[in-house]
Protein backbone atom coordinates (compact mmCIF):
# COMPACT_ATOMS: atom_id res chain seq x y z
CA UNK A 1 -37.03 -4.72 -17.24
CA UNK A 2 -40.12 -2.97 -17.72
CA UNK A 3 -43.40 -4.09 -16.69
CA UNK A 4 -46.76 -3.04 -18.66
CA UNK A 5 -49.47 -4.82 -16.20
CA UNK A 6 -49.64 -6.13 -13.06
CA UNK A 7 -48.27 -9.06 -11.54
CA UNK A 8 -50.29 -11.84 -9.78
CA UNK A 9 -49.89 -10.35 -6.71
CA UNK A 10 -50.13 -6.66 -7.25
CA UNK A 11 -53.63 -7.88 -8.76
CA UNK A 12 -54.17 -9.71 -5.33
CA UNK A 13 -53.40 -6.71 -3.53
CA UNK A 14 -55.83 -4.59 -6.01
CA UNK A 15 -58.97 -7.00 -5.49
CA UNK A 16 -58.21 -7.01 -1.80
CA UNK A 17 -58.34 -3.39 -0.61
CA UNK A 18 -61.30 -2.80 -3.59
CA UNK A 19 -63.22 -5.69 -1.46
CA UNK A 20 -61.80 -4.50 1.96
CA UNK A 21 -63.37 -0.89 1.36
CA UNK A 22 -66.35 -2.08 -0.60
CA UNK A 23 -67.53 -4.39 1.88
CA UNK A 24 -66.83 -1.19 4.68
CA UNK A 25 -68.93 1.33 2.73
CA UNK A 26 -71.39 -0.52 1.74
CA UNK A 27 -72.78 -1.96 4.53
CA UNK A 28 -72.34 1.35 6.36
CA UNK A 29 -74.63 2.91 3.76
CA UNK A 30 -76.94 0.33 4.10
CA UNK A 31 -77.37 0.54 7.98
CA UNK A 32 -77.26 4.35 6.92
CA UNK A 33 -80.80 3.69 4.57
CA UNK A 34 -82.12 1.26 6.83
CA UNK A 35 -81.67 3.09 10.05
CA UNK A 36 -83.06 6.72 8.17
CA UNK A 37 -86.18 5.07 6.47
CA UNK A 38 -86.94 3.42 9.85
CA UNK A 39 -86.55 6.80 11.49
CA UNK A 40 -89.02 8.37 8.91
CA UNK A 41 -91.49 5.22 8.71
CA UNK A 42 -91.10 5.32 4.80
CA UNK A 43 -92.79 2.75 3.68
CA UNK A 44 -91.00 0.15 0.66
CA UNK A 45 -90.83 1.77 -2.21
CA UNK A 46 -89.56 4.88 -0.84
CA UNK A 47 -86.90 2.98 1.37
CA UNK A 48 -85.80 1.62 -2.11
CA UNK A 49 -86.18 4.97 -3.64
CA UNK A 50 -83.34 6.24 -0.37
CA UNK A 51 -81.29 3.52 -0.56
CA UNK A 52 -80.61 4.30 -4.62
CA UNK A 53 -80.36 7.73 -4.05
CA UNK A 54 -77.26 6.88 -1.36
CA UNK A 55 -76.09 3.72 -3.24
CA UNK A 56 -75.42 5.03 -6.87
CA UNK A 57 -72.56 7.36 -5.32
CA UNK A 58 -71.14 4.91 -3.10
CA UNK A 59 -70.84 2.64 -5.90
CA UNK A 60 -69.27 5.35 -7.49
CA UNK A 61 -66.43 5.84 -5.17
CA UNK A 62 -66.13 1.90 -4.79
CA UNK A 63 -64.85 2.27 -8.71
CA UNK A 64 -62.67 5.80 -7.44
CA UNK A 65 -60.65 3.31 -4.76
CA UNK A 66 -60.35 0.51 -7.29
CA UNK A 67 -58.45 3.28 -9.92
CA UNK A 68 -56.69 4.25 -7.11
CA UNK A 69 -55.56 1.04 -5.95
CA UNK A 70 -54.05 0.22 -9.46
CA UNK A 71 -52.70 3.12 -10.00
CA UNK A 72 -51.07 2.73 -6.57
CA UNK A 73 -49.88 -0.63 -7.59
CA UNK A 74 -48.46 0.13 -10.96
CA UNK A 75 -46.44 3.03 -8.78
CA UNK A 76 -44.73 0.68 -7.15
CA UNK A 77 -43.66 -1.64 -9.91
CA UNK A 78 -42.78 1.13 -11.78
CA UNK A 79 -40.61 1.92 -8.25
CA UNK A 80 -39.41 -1.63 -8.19
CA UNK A 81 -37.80 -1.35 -12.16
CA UNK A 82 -36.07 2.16 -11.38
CA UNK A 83 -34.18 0.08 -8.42
C-alpha cells in the first residue's frame, strides 16, 4: 500500500524536531545579538538593525530543517511500504 502524505505521527515527529531546533537556534542567535550589541553599546535601533541582519538567515535554515525533516519522514514510509 502506498502512502502519498504523512501519517499522524510522522507529522508529530516533523513539528517536533522543526520546534526542537527552532527553539535551539533561535535563542542562541538571540543571546548572539544581545550579547554583540551590548559589547558594542549600539544603541536600539541598531540592535534591531543586528538582530535582522542574523535573524532573516536563521529563519531561513529553520524552513531548510523543516524540508528536511519531511523529506526524512516520507523516506521512511516510503521504507516501511517496500517491507
Amino acid at each position: 500500500m502506498k502512502r502519498n502524505g504523512l501519517t499522524i505521527g510522522s507529522l508529530f515527529g516533523v513539528v517536533s524536531v522543526t520546534t526542537l531546533i527552532a527553539v535551539e537556534l533561535l535563542s542562541a542567535v538571540g543571546a548572539f545579538a544581545w550579547a554583540l550589541s551590548g559589547l558594542f553599546n549600539l544603541n536600539d535601533v541598531a540592535s534591531y538593525v543586528l538582530a535582522a541582519i542574523v535573524g532573516i538567515p536563521s529563519l531561513v535554515l529553520v524552513v531548510k530543517v523543516a524540508r528536511l525533516a519531511i523529506e526524512s519522514e516520507k523516506a521512511m514510509l516510503l521504507a516501511e511500504d517496500r517491507r
